[in-house]
Protein backbone atom coordinates (compact mmCIF):
# COMPACT_ATOMS: atom_id res chain seq x y z
CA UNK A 1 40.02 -21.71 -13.80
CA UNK A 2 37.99 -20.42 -10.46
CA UNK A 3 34.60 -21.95 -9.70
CA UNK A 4 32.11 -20.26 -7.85
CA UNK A 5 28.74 -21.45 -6.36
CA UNK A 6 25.56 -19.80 -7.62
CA UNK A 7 22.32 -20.96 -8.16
CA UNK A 8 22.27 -24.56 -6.56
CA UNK A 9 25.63 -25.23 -8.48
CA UNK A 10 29.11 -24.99 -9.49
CA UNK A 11 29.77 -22.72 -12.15
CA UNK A 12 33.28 -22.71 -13.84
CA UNK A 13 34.35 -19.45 -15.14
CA UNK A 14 37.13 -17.08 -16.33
CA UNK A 15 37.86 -13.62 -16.12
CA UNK A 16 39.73 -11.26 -18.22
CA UNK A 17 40.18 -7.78 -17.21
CA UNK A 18 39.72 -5.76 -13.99
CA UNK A 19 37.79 -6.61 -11.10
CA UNK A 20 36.00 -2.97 -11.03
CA UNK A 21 35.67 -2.37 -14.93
CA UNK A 22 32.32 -2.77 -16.13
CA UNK A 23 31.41 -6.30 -16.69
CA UNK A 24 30.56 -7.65 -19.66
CA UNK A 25 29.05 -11.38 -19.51
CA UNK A 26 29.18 -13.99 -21.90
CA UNK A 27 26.40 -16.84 -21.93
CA UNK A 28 27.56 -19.53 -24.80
CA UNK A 29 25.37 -21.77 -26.27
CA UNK A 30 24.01 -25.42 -26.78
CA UNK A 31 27.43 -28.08 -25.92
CA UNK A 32 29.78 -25.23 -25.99
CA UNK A 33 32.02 -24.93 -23.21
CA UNK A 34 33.10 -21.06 -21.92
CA UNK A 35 36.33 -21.55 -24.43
CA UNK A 36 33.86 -21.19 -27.46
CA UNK A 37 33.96 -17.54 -27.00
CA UNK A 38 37.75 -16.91 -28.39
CA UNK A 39 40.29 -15.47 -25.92
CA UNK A 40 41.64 -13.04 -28.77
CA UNK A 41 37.88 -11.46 -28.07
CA UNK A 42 37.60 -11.29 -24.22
CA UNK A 43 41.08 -9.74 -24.52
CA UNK A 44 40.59 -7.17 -26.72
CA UNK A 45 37.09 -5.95 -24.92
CA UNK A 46 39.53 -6.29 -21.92
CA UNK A 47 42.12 -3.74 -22.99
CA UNK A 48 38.76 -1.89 -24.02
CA UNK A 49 38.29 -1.17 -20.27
CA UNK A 50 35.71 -3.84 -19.67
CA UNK A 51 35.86 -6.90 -17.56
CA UNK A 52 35.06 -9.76 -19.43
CA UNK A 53 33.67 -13.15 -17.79
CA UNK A 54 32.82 -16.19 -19.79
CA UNK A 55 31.92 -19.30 -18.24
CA UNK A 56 30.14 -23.40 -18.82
CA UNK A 57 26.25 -23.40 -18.45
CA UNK A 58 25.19 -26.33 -16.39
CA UNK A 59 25.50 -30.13 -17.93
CA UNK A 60 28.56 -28.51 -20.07
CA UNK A 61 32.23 -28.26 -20.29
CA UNK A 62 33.68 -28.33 -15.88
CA UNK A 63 30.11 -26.77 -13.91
CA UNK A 64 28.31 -28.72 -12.64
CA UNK A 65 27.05 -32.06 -14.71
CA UNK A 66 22.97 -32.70 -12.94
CA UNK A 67 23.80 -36.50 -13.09
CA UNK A 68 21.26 -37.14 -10.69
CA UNK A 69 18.75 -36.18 -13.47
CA UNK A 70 17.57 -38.66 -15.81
CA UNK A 71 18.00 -37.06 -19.39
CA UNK A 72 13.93 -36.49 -20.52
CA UNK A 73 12.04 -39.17 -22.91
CA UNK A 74 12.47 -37.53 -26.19
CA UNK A 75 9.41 -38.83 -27.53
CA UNK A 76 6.97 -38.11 -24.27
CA UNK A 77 8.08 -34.99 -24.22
CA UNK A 78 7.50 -33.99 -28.25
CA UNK A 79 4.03 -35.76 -27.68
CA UNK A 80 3.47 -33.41 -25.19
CA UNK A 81 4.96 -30.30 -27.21
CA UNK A 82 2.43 -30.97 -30.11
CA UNK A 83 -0.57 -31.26 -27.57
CA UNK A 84 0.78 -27.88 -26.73
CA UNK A 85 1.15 -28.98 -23.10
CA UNK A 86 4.78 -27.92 -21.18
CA UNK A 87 5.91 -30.81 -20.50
CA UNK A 88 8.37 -31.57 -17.28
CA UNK A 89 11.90 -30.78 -17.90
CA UNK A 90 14.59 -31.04 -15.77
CA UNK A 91 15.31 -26.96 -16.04
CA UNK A 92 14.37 -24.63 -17.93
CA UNK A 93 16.03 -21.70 -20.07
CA UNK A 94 14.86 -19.68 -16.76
CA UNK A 95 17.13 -21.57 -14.67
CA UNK A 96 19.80 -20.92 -17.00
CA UNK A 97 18.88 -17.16 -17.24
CA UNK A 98 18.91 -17.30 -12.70
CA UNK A 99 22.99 -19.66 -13.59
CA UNK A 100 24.17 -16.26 -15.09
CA UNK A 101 22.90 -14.00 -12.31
CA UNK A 102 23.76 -16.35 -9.30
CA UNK A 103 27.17 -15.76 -11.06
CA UNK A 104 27.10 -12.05 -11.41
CA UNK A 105 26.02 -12.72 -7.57
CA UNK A 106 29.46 -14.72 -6.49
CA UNK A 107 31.40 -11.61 -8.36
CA UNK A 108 29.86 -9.16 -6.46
CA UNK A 109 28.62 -7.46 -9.49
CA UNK A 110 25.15 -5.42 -9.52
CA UNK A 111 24.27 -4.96 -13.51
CA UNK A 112 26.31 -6.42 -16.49
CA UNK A 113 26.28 -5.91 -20.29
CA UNK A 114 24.68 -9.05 -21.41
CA UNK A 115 25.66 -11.31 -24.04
CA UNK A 116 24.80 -14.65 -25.65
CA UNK A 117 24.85 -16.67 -28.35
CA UNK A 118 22.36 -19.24 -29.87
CA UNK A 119 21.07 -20.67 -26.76
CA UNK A 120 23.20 -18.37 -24.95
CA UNK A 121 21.03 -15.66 -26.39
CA UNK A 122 17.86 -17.21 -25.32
CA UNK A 123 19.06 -17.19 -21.95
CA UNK A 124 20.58 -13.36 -21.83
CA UNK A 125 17.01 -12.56 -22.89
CA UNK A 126 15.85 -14.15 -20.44
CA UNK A 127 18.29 -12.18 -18.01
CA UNK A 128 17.10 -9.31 -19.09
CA UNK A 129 13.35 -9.89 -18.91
CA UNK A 130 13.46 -11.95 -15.46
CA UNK A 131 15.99 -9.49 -13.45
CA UNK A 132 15.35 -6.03 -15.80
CA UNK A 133 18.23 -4.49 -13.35
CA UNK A 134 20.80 -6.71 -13.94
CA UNK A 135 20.77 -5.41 -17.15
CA UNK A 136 23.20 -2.53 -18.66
CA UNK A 137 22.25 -3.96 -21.99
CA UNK A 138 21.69 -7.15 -23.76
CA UNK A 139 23.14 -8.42 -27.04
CA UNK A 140 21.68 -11.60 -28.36
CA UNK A 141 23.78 -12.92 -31.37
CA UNK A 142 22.21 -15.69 -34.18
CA UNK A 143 19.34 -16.45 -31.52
CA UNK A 144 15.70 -15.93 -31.28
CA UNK A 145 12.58 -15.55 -28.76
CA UNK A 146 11.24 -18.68 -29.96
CA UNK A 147 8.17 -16.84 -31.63
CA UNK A 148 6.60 -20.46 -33.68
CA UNK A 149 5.59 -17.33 -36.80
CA UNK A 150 9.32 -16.61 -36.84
CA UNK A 151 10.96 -18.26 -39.65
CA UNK A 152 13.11 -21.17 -38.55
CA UNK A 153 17.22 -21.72 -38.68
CA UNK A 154 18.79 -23.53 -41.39
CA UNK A 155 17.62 -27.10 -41.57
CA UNK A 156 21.29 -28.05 -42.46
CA UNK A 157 22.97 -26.84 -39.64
CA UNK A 158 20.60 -27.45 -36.81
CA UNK A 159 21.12 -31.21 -38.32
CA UNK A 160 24.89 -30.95 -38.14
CA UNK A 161 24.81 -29.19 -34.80
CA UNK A 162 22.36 -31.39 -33.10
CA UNK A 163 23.61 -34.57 -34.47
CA UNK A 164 25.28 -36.90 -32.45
CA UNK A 165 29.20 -37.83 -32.63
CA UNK A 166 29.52 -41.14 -34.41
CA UNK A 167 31.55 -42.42 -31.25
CA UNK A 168 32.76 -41.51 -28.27
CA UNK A 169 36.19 -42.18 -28.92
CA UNK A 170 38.61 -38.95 -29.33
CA UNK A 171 38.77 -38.92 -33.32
CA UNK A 172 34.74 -38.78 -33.38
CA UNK A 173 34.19 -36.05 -31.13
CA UNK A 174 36.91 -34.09 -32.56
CA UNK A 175 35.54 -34.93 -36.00
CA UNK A 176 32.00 -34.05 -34.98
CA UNK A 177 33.65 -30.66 -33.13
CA UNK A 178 35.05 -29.81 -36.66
CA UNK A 179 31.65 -30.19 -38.47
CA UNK A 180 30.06 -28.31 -36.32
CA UNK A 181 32.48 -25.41 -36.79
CA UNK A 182 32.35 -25.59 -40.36
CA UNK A 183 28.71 -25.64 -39.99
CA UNK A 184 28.28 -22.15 -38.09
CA UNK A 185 31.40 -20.66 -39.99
CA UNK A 186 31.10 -17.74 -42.43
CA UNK A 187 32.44 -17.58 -45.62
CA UNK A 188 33.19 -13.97 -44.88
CA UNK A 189 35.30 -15.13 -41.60
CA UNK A 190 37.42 -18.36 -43.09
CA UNK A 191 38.88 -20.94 -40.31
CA UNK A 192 41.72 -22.78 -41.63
CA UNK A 193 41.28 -27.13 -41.16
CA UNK A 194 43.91 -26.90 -38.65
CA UNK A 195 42.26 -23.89 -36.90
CA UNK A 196 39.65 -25.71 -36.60
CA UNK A 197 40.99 -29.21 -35.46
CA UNK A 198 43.17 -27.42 -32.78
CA UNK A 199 40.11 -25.68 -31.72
CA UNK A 200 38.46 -29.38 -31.43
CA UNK A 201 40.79 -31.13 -29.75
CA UNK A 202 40.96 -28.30 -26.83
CA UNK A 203 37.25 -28.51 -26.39
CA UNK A 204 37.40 -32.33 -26.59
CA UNK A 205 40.45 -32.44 -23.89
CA UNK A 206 38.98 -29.58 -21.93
CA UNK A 207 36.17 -32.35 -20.52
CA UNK A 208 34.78 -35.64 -20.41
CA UNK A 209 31.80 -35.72 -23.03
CA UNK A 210 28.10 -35.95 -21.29
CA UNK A 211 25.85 -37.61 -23.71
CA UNK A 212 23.14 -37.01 -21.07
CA UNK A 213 23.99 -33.73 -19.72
CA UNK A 214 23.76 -32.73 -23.54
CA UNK A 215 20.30 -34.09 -23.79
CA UNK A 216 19.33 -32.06 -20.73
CA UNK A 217 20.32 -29.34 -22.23
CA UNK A 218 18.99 -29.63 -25.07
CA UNK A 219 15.38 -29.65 -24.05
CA UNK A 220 14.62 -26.23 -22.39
CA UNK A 221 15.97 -25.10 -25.80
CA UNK A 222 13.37 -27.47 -27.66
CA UNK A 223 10.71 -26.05 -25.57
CA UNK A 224 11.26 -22.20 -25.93
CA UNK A 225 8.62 -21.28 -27.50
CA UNK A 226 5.99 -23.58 -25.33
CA UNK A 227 4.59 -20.59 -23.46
CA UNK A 228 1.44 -19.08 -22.18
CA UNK A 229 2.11 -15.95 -21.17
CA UNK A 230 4.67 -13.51 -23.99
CA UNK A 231 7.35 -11.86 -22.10
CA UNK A 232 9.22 -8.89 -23.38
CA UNK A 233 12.13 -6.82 -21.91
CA UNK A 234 11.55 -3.07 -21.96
CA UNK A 235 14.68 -0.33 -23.40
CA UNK A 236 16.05 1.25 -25.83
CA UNK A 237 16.89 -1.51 -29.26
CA UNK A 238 19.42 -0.81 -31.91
CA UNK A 239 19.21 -3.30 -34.57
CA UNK A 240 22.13 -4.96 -36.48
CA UNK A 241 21.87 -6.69 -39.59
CA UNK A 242 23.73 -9.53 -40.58
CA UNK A 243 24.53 -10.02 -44.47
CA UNK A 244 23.02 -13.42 -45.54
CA UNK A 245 25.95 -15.53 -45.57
CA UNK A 246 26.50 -14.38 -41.73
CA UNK A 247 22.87 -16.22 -40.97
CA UNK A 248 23.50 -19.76 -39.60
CA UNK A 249 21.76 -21.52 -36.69
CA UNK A 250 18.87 -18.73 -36.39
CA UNK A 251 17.35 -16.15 -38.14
């Protein structure tokens, strides 16, 4: 797959479609690599008429890994969260948010439909609030604005998603890949076991697991919602609601 420089770093990406169709971009969450959006998707929005690009945030799957950054002190930093100081990070979900336009930058691409998931959504909100023209549209799937009043994820599969493999041996991080599948799965959109081991082993294969690239990561997430200013995008919003048993990492 291509890599192309924006924002300070190497961004690994692929593209399905044409060049000139309108772009659609897809921003994947915490530890997943680009292949977490599934290929059967990007080609069917393809033959759609859109271009479809999905790619690896920073400290995930072949972009760049910011090894020259110490991963942050968990517990300095949550001292500082419940002081309700911002504490320092080593990026934020801003830098992320500037990641997907520096991309849309190296494609030569003006505006984009934008679309995340989880974290992913945090940051294509942040896309469209930081660089309003960028955006055709935004679509932010199981995510949130951080809002403290909102009401939380489930308990159970933040734990499953956040927890760490047992190992970093194959078997574990395959086995801790197929948790966290079963974890965000819906009973309305069943994954077979070998599905979802096949699935695993690709993403464990795909790249070398970054115990503290992950813990970077992890952090500007962590400290959303540590803000003093709100921020709000401005447009037109159409609301979709998602049956109960669709609601997984966020409300």
């Amino acid at each position: 797959m291509p890599q192309v420089r924006a924002n300070g770093i190497d961004v690994e990406y692929e593209s399905f479609g044409r060049d000139g169709d309108p772009l659609i971009l897809l921003i994947m969450g915490f530890a997943a690599q680009l292949i977490s959006w599934p290929e059967a998707l990007c080609q069917g929005l393809a033959a759609k008429g859109f271009r479809v690009v999905r790619f690896d945030n920073r400290d995930i799957g072949k972009s760049t890994h910011l090894k020259d950054l110490p991963p942050p002190d968990a517990r300095a930093l949550m001292a500082e969260v419940m002081a309700g100081n911002r504490p320092d990070v080593p990026y934020t979900l801003d830098d992320m948010a500037d990641d997907a336009v520096g991309l849309m930058d190296a494609l030569g691409v003006e505006r984009a439909h934008i679309v995340g998931a989880s974290m992913g959504g945090m940051i294509a909100q942040l896309v469209a609030i930081n660089h309003p023209a960028r955006a055709k549209s935004l679509i932010s799937i199981m995510s949130t604005t951080g809002r403290r009043d909102l009401p939380p994820g489930d308990r159970e599969t933040l734990s499953v998603l956040f927890r760490p493999p047992k190992s970093e041996s194959r078997d574990d991080l395959i086995d801790a890949s197929i948790l966290v599948q079963k974890a965000l799965s819906s009973p309305g959109f069943p994954t077979n076991e070998a599905e979802m081991r096949a699935i695993a082993e690709r993403r464990t294969d795909r790249a070398p697991f970054d115990a503290a690239g992950l813990a970077r990561q992890k952090w500007p997430e962590e400290l959303r919602a540590v803000d003093e200013f709100p921020r709000t995008a401005s447009g037109k919003v159409q609301k979709f609601v998602l049956r109960d048993e669709l609601r997984r990492a966020a409300p």
